[in-house]
Protein backbone atom coordinates (compact mmCIF):
# COMPACT_ATOMS: atom_id res chain seq x y z
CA UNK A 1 17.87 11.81 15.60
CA UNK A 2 13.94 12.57 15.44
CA UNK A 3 12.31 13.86 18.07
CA UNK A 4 11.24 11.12 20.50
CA UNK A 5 7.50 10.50 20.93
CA UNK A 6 5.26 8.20 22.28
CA UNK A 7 3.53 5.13 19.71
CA UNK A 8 -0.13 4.89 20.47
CA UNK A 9 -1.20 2.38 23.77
CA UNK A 10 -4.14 0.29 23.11
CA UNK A 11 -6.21 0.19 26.56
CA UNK A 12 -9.24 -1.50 28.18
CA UNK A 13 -10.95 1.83 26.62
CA UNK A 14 -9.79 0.85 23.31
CA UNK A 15 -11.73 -0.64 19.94
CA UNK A 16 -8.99 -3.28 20.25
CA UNK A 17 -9.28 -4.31 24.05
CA UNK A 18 -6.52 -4.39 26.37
CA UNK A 19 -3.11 -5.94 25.30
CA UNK A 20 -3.95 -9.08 27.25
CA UNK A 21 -5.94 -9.83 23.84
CA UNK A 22 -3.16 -10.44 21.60
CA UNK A 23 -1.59 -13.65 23.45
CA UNK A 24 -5.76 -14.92 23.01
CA UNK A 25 -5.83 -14.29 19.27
CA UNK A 26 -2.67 -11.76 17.88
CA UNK A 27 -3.84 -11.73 14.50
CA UNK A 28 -7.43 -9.95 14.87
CA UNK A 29 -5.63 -8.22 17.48
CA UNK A 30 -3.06 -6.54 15.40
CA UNK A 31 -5.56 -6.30 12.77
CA UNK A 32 -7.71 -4.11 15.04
CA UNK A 33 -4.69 -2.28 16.44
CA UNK A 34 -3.76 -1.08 12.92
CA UNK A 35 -7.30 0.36 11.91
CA UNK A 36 -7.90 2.25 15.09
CA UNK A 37 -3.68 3.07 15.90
CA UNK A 38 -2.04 3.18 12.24
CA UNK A 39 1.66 2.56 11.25
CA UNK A 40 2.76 1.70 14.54
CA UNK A 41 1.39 0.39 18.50
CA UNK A 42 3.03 0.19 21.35
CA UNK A 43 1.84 -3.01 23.67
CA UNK A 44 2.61 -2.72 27.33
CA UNK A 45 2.39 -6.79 28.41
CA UNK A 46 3.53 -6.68 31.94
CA UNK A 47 7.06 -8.51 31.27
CA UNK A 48 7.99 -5.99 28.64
CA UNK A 49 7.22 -4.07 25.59
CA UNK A 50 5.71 -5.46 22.26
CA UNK A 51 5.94 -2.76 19.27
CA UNK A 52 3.60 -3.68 16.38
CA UNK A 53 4.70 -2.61 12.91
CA UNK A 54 2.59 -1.98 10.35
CA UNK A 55 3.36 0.82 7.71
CA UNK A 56 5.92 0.10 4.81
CA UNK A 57 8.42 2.89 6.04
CA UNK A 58 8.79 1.57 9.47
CA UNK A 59 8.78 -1.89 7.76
CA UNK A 60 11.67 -0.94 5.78
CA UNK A 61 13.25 0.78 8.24
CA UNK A 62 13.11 -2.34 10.95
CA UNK A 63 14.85 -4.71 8.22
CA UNK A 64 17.60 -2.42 7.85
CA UNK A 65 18.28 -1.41 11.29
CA UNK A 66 21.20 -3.07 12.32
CA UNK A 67 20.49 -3.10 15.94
CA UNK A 68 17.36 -5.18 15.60
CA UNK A 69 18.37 -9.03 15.41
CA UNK A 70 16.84 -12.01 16.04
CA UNK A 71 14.25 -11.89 18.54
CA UNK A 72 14.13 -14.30 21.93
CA UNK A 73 11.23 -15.64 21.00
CA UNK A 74 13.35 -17.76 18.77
CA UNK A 75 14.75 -19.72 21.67
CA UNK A 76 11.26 -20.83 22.70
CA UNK A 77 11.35 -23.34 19.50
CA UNK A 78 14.74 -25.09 20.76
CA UNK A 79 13.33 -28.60 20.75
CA UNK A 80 13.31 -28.03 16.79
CA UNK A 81 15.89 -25.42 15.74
CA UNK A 82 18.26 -25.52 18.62
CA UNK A 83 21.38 -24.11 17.64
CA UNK A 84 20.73 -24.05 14.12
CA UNK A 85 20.32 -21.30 11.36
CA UNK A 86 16.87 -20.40 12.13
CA UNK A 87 17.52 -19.74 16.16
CA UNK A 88 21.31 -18.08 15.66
CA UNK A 89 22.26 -14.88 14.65
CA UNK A 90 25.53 -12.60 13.88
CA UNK A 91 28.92 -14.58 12.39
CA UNK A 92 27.64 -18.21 13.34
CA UNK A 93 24.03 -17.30 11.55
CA UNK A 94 26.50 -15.87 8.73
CA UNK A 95 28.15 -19.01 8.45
CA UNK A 96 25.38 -21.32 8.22
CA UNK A 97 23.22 -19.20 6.26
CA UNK A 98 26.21 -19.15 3.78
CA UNK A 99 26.72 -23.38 3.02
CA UNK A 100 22.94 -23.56 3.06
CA UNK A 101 22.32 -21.12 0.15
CA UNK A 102 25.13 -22.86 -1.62
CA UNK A 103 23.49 -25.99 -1.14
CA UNK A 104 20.05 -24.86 -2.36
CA UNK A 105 21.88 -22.62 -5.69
CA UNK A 106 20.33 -22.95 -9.00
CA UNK A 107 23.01 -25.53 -9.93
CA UNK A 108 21.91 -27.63 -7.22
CA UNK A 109 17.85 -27.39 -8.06
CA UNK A 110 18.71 -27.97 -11.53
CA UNK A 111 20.52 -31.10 -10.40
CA UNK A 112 17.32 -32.23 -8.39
CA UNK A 113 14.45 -31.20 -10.88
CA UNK A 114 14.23 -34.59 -12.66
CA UNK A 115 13.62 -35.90 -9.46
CA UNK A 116 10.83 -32.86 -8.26
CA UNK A 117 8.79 -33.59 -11.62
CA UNK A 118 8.72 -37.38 -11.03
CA UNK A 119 7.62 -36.53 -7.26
CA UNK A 120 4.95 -33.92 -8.08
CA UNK A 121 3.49 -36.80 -10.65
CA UNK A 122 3.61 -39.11 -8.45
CA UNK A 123 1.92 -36.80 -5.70
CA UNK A 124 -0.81 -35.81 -8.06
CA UNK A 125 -1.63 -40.12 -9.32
CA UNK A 126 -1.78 -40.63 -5.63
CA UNK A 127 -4.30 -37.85 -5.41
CA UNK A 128 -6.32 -38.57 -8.54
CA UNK A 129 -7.21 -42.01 -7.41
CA UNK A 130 -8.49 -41.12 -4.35
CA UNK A 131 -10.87 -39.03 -6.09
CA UNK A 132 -11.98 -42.08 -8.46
CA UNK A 133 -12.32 -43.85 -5.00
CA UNK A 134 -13.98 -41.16 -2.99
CA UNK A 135 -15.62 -38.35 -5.33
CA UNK A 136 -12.90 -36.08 -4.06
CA UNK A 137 -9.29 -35.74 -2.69
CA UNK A 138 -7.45 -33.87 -0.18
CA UNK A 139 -4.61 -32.02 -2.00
CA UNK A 140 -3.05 -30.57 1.26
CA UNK A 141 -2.19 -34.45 2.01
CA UNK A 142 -0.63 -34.95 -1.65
CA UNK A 143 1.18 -31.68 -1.36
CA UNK A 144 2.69 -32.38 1.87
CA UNK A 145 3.43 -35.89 0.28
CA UNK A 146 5.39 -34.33 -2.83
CA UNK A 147 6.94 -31.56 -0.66
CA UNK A 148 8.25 -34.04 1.99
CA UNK A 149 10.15 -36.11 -0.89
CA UNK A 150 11.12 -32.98 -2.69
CA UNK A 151 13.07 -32.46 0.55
CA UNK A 152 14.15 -34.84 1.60
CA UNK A 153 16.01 -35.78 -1.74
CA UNK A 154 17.38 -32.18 -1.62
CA UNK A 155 18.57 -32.26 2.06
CA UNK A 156 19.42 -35.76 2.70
CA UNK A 157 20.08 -37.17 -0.56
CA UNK A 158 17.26 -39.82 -0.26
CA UNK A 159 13.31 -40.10 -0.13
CA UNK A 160 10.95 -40.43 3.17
CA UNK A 161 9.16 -43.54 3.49
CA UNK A 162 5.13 -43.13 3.54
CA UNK A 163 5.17 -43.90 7.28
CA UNK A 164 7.71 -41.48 8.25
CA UNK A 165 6.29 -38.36 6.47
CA UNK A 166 3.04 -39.23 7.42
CA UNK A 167 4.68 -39.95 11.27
CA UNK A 168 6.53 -36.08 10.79
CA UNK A 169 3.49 -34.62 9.28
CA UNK A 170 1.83 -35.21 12.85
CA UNK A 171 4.48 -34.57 14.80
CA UNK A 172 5.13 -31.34 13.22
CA UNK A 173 1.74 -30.06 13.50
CA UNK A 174 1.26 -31.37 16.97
CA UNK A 175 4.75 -29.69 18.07
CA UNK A 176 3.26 -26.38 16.55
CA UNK A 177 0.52 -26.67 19.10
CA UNK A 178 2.89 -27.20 21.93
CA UNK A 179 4.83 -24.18 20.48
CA UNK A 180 1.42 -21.89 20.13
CA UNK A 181 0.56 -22.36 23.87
CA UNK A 182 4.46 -21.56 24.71
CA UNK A 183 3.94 -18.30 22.99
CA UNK A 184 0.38 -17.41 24.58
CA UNK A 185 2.00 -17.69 27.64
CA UNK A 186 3.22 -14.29 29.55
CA UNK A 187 6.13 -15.94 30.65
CA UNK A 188 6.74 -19.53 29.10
CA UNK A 189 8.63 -21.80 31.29
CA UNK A 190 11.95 -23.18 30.32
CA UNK A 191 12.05 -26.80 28.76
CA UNK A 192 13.69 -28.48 31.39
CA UNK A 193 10.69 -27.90 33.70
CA UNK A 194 8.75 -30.70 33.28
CA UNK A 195 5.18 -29.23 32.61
CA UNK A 196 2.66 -31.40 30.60
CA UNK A 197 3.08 -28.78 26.53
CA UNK A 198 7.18 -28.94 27.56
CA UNK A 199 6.78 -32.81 27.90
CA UNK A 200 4.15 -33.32 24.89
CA UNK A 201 6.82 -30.88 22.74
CA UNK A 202 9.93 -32.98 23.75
CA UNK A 203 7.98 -36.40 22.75
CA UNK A 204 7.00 -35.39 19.28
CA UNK A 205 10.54 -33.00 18.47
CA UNK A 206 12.25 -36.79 19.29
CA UNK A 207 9.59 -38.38 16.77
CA UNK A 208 10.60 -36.35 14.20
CA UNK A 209 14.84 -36.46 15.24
CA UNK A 210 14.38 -40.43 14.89
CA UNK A 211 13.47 -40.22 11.35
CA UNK A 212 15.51 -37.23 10.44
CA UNK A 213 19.08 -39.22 11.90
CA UNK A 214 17.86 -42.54 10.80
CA UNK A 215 17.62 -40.76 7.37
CA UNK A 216 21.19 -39.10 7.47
CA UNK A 217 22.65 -42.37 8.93
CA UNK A 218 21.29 -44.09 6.07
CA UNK A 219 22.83 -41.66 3.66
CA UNK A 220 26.03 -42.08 4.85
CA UNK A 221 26.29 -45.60 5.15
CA UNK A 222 25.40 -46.08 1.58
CA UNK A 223 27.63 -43.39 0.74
CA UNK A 224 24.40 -42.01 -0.81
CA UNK A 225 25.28 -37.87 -0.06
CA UNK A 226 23.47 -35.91 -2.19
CA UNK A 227 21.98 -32.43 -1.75
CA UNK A 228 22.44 -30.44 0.55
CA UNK A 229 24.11 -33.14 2.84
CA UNK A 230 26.54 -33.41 0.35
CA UNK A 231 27.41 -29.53 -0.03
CA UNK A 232 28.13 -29.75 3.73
CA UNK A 233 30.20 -32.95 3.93
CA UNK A 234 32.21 -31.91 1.18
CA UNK A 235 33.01 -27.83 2.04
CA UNK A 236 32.38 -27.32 5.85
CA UNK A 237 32.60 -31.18 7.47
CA UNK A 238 35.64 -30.20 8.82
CA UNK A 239 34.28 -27.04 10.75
CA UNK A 240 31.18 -28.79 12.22
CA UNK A 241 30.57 -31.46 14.08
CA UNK A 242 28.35 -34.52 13.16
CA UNK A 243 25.40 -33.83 15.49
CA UNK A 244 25.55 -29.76 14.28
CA UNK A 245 25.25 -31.06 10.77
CA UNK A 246 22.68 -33.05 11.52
CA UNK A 247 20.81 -29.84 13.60
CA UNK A 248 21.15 -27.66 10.94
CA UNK A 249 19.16 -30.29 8.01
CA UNK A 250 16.29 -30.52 10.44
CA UNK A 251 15.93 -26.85 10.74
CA UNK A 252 16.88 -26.22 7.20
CA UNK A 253 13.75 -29.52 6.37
CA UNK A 254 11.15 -28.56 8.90
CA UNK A 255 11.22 -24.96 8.02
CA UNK A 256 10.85 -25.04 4.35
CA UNK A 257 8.45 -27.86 4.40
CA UNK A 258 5.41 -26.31 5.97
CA UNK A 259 6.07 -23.08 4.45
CA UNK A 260 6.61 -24.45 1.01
CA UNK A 261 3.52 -27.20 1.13
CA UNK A 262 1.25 -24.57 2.36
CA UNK A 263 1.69 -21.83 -0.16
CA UNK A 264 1.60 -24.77 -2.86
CA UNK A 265 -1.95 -25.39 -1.18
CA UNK A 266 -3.10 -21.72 -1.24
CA UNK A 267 -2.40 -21.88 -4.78
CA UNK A 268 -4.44 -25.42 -5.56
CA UNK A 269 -7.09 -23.39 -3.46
CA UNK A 270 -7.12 -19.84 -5.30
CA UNK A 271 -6.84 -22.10 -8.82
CA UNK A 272 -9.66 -24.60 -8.14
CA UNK A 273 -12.12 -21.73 -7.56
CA UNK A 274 -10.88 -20.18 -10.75
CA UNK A 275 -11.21 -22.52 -14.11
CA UNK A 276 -10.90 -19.52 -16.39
CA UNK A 277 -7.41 -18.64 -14.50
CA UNK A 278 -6.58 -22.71 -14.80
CA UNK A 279 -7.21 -22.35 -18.80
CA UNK A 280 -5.24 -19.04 -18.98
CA UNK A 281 -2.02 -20.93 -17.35
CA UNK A 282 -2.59 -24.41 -19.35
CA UNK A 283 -2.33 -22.43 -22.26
CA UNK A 284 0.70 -20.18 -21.48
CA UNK A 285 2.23 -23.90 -20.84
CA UNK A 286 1.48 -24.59 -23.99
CA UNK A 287 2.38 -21.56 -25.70
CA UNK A 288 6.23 -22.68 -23.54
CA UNK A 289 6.68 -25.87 -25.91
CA UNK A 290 8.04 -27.34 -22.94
CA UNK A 291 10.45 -30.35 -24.22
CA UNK A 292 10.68 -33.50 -21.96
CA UNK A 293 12.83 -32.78 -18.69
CA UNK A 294 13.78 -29.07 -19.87
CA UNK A 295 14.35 -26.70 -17.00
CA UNK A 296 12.95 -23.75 -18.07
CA UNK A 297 14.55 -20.61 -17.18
CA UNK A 298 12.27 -18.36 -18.73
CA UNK A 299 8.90 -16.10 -16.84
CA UNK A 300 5.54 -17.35 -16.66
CA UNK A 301 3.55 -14.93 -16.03
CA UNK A 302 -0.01 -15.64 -15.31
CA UNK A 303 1.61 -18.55 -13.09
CA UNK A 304 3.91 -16.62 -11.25
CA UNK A 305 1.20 -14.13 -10.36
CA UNK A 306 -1.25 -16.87 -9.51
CA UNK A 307 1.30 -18.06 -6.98
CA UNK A 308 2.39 -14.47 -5.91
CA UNK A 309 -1.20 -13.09 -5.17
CA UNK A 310 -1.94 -16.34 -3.38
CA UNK A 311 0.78 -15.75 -0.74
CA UNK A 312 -0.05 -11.92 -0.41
CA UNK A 313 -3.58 -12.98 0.64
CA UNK A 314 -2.47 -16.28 2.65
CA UNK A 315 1.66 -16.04 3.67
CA UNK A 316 2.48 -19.25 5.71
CA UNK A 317 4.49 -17.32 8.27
CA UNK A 318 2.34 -14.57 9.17
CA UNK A 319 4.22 -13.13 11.81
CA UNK A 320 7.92 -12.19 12.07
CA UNK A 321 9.75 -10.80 15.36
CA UNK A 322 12.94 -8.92 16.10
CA UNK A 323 14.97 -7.71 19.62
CA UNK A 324 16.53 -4.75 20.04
CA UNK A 325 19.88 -5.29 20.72
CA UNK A 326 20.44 -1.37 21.79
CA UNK A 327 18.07 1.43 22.00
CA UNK A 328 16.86 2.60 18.60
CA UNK A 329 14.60 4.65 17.00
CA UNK A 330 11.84 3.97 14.31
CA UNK A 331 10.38 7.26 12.73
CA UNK A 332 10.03 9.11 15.09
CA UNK A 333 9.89 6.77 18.10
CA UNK A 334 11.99 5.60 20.66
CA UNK A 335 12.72 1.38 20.67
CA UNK A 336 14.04 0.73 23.61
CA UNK A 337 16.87 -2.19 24.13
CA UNK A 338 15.53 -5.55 25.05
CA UNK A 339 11.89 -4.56 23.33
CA UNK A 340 9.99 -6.51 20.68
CA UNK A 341 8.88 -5.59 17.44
CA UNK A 342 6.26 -7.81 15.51
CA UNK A 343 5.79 -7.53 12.01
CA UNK A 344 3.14 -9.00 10.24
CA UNK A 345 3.53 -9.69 6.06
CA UNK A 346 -0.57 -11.15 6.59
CA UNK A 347 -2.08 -7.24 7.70
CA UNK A 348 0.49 -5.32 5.84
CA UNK A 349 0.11 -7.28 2.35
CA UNK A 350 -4.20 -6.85 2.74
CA UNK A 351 -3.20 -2.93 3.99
CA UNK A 352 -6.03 -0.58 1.60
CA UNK A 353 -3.29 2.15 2.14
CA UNK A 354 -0.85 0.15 -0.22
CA UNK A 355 -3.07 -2.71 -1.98
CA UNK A 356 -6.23 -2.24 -4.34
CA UNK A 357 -9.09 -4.10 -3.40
CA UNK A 358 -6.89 -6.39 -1.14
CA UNK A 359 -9.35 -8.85 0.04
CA UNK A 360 -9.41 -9.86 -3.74
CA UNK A 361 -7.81 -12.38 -5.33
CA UNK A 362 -6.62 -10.77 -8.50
CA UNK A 363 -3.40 -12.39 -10.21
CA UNK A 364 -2.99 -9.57 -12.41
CA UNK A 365 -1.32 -7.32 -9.82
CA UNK A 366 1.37 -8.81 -10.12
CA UNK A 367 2.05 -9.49 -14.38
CA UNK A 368 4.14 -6.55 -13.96
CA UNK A 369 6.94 -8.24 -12.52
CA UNK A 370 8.50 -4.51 -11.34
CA UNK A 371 5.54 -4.75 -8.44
CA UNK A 372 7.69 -7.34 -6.19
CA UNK A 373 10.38 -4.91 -5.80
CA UNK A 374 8.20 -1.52 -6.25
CA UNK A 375 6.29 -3.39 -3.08
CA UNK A 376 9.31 -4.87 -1.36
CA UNK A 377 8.31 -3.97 1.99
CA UNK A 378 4.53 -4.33 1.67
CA UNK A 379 5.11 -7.84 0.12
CA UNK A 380 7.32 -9.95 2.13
CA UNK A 381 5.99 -13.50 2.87
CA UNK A 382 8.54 -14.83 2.87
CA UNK A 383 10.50 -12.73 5.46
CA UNK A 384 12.51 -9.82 5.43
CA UNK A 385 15.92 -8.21 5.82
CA UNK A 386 19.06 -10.23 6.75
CA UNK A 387 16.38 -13.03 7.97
CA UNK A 388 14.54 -13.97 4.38
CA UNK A 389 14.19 -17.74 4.41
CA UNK A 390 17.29 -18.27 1.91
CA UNK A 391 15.05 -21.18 0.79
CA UNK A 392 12.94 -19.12 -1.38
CA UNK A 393 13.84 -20.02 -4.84
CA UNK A 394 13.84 -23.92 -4.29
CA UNK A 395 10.10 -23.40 -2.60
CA UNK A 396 8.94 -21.67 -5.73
CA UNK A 397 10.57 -23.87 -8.15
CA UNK A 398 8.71 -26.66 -5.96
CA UNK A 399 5.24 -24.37 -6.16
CA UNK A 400 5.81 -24.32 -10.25
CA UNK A 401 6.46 -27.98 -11.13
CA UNK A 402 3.58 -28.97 -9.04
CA UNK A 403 1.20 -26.67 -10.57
CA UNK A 404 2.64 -27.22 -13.95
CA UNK A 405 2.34 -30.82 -14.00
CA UNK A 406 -1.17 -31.03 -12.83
CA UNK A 407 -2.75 -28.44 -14.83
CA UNK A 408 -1.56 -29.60 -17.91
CA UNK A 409 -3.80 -32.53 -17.45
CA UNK A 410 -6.37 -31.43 -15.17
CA UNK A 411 -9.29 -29.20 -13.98
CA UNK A 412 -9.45 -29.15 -10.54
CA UNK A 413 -12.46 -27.97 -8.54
CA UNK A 414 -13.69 -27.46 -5.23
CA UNK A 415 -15.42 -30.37 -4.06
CA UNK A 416 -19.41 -29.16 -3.26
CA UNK A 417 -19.09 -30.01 0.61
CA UNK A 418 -15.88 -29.25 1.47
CA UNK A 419 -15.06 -27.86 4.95
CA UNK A 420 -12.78 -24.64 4.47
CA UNK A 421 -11.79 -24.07 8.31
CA UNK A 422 -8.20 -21.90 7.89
CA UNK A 423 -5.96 -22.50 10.53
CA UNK A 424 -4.11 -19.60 12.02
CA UNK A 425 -1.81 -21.31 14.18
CA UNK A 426 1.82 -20.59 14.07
CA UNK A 427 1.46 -21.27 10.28
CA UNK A 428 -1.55 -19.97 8.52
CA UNK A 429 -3.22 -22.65 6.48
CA UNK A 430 -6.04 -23.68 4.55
CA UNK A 431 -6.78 -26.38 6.39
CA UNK A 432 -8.29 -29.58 4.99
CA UNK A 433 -8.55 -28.78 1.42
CA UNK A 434 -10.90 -31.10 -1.08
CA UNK A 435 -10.53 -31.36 -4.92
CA UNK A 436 -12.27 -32.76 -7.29
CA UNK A 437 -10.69 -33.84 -10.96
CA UNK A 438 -11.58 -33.47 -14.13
CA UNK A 439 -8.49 -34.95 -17.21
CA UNK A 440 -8.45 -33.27 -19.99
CA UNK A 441 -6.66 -34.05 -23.14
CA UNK A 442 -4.53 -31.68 -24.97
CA UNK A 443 -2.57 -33.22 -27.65
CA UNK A 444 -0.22 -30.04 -28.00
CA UNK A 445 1.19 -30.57 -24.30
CA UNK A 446 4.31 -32.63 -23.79
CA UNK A 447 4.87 -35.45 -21.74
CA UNK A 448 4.29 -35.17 -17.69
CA UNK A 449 8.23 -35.00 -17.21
CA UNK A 450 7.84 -31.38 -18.26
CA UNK A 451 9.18 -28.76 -15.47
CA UNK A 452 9.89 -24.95 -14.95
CA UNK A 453 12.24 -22.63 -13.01
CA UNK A 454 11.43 -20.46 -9.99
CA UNK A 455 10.18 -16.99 -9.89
């Protein structure tokens, strides 16, 4: 083993303030901790140690190291993930990580896509007539819209109803509030005490379970299992119980929906600002001779990158935490069992040390498609290690037909007065995002059933 030494403290003293700062805002926090401390900080909170980790070897060294698993913090989001894939971890994580990545294979999406290309159309109509209405439309509401039925179909076998998305949509966010002031709490008290966040959590976590069972109930009374409800019913029914099935598709749901809806939003933001970019994709659609309903297993490039350099700048999950199970070391410092380690894809992915001009938005990084893996642990939004959302293809297969299917037909722009707030909650998002539209006609594109492959 290395020599143990001591990670760099951040004080009262320091550029970066006390630790008491990073429950207040965590993200300028670590972002100062990095510039003044480097690769990695040691927080001292009172209850316990928080290690921040910022350079790419101690990166890559934290989502190898076997005894760092899933971190406590997990269990603070019970109301919504309670015993399911995203709070578990060693051979009953294994398990359910396995049937879900069956569920979401490349057999299965191609299976669905007929379905994604008719949502995404129907998402972007919605979206264009509110701008004929209104002078402008918010495309965060139409993504969620097309995400939510892209979903749905793929986990339950059937679509949401307006109502309910819209009903889940504020549930969700509202439950992500709860959640935020869990987490900025030194020591967040258990659920069953009934304080007025644990209450306001409970109500809207039993909004969204209504619609989620209602939906599965549905399903199965009209022997309508398709998806991913399907996979399960058929391989592992037998090994889990109803109410663990039905745990596991609202974790599986809820976590790839706001992840997936907001990078598709990033990109509608980065694209809008860009029409030269927006003529450079139309025409490598173009160049595709996409044929009605083909699912196109081949690269797009300048789309791809679009959509890569968009999450670099703006990853959805924008923090990711680990326990140590047993005392370990990273480089050449001590992690102690029982600490914390935060990693953060956000800082690390706009790090000058590994990324040219990283405040830019500049797609061509990544034509090269050798840079995702040359930058595997400087470009990780969607997770890391054993933990990688195993969602990751369907979300950019869902990212592509979107974006396909409206460019093809449209300019989009930022409308004049629109109100760019970013939200850095728990999931980092543009906010309220309004487009204008602008058809175009192209007589050497296909038909709007057209759709592409992931990444």
């Amino acid at each position: 083993m290395n020599k143990e030494q001591i990670p760099p403290r951040p004080d009262k003293n320091s550029l970066a303030g006390p630790p008491s700062n990073f429950l207040k805002d965590p993200l300028n926090y670590m972002l100062k901790c990095r510039q003044e401390f480097g690769d990695l900080v040691q927080l001292d909170m009172g209850f316990g140690s928080l290690y921040l980790v910022f350079g790419a070897d101690e990166v890559a060294q934290a989502s190898k190291d076997k005894a760092l698993g899933r971190s406590a913090t997990a269990k603070l989001f019970e109301p919504l993930f309670g015993d399911s894939l995203i709070e578990n971890d060693g051979a009953q994580w294994k398990q359910q990580r396995t049937y879900l990545s069956k569920s979401i294979s490349t057999d299965r999406r191609k299976e669905m896509h007929a379905n994604y290309v008719q949502f995404a159309n129907n998402a972007i109509a919605t979206a264009k007539g509110s701008f004929e209405e209104a002078g402008y439309a918010d495309i965060q509401l139409a993504v969620y819209r097309y995400v939510s039925d892209s979903l749905a179909t793929a986990f339950f076998g059937q679509q949401m109803s307006y109502q309910d998305t819209s009903i889940i949509v504020d549930s969700w966010c509202r439950s992500l509030d709860c959640m935020s002031e869990r987490l900025s709490s030194i020591l967040p008290l258990p659920m069953y005490v009934p304080t007025p966040n644990n209450i306001k959590l409970k109500n809207q976590a039993k909004k969204i379970d209504i619609i989620l069972y209602d939906l599965i109930e549905s399903s199965l009374a009209g022997n309508n299992t398709k998806g991913c409800l399907k996979h399960i019913l058929n391989h592992v029914s037998d090994k889990i119980s109803k109410k663990q099935i039905f745990k596991e598709l609202r974790a599986a749901y809820l976590a790839a929906f706001d992840n997936t809806a907001t990078s598709i939003t990033w990109l509608m933001y980065n694209l809008a600002k860009d029409p030269t970019l927006q003529n450079k994709i139309r025409d490598e659609i173009t160049k595709l001779e996409i044929k009605d309903n083909e699912f196109l297993s081949g690269p797009m490039p300048l789309l791809e990158s679009a959509f890569n350099e968009s999450i670099r700048l703006s990853p959805p999950l924008w923090i990711v935490d680990r326990t140590a199970t047993e005392d370990t070391m990273l480089g050449k410092y001590k992690i102690p069992k029982g600490a914390t380690l935060i990693i953060s894809p956000f800082i690390t992915q706009r790090d000058p040390q590994y990324w040219r001009d990283p405040l830019k938005f500049i797609p061509d990084r990544f034509v090269d498609r050798n840079v995702i893996s040359e930058h595997r642990y400087t470009f990780f939004p969607f997770g890391i290690g054993k933990f990688k959302c195993p969602g990751v293809s369907l979300s950019v297969m869902l990212a592509k037909v979107f974006a396909v299917n409206l460019l093809k037909y449209n300019d989009i722009g930022i409308y004049p007065w629109n109100d760019n707030k970013f939200d850095r909650g728990l999931v980092y998002r543009t906010g309220e995002l309004n487009l204008t539209f602008n058809e175009i006609v192209n007589d050497n594109l296909h038909d709007k059933s057209d759709v592409c492959e992931e990444v």
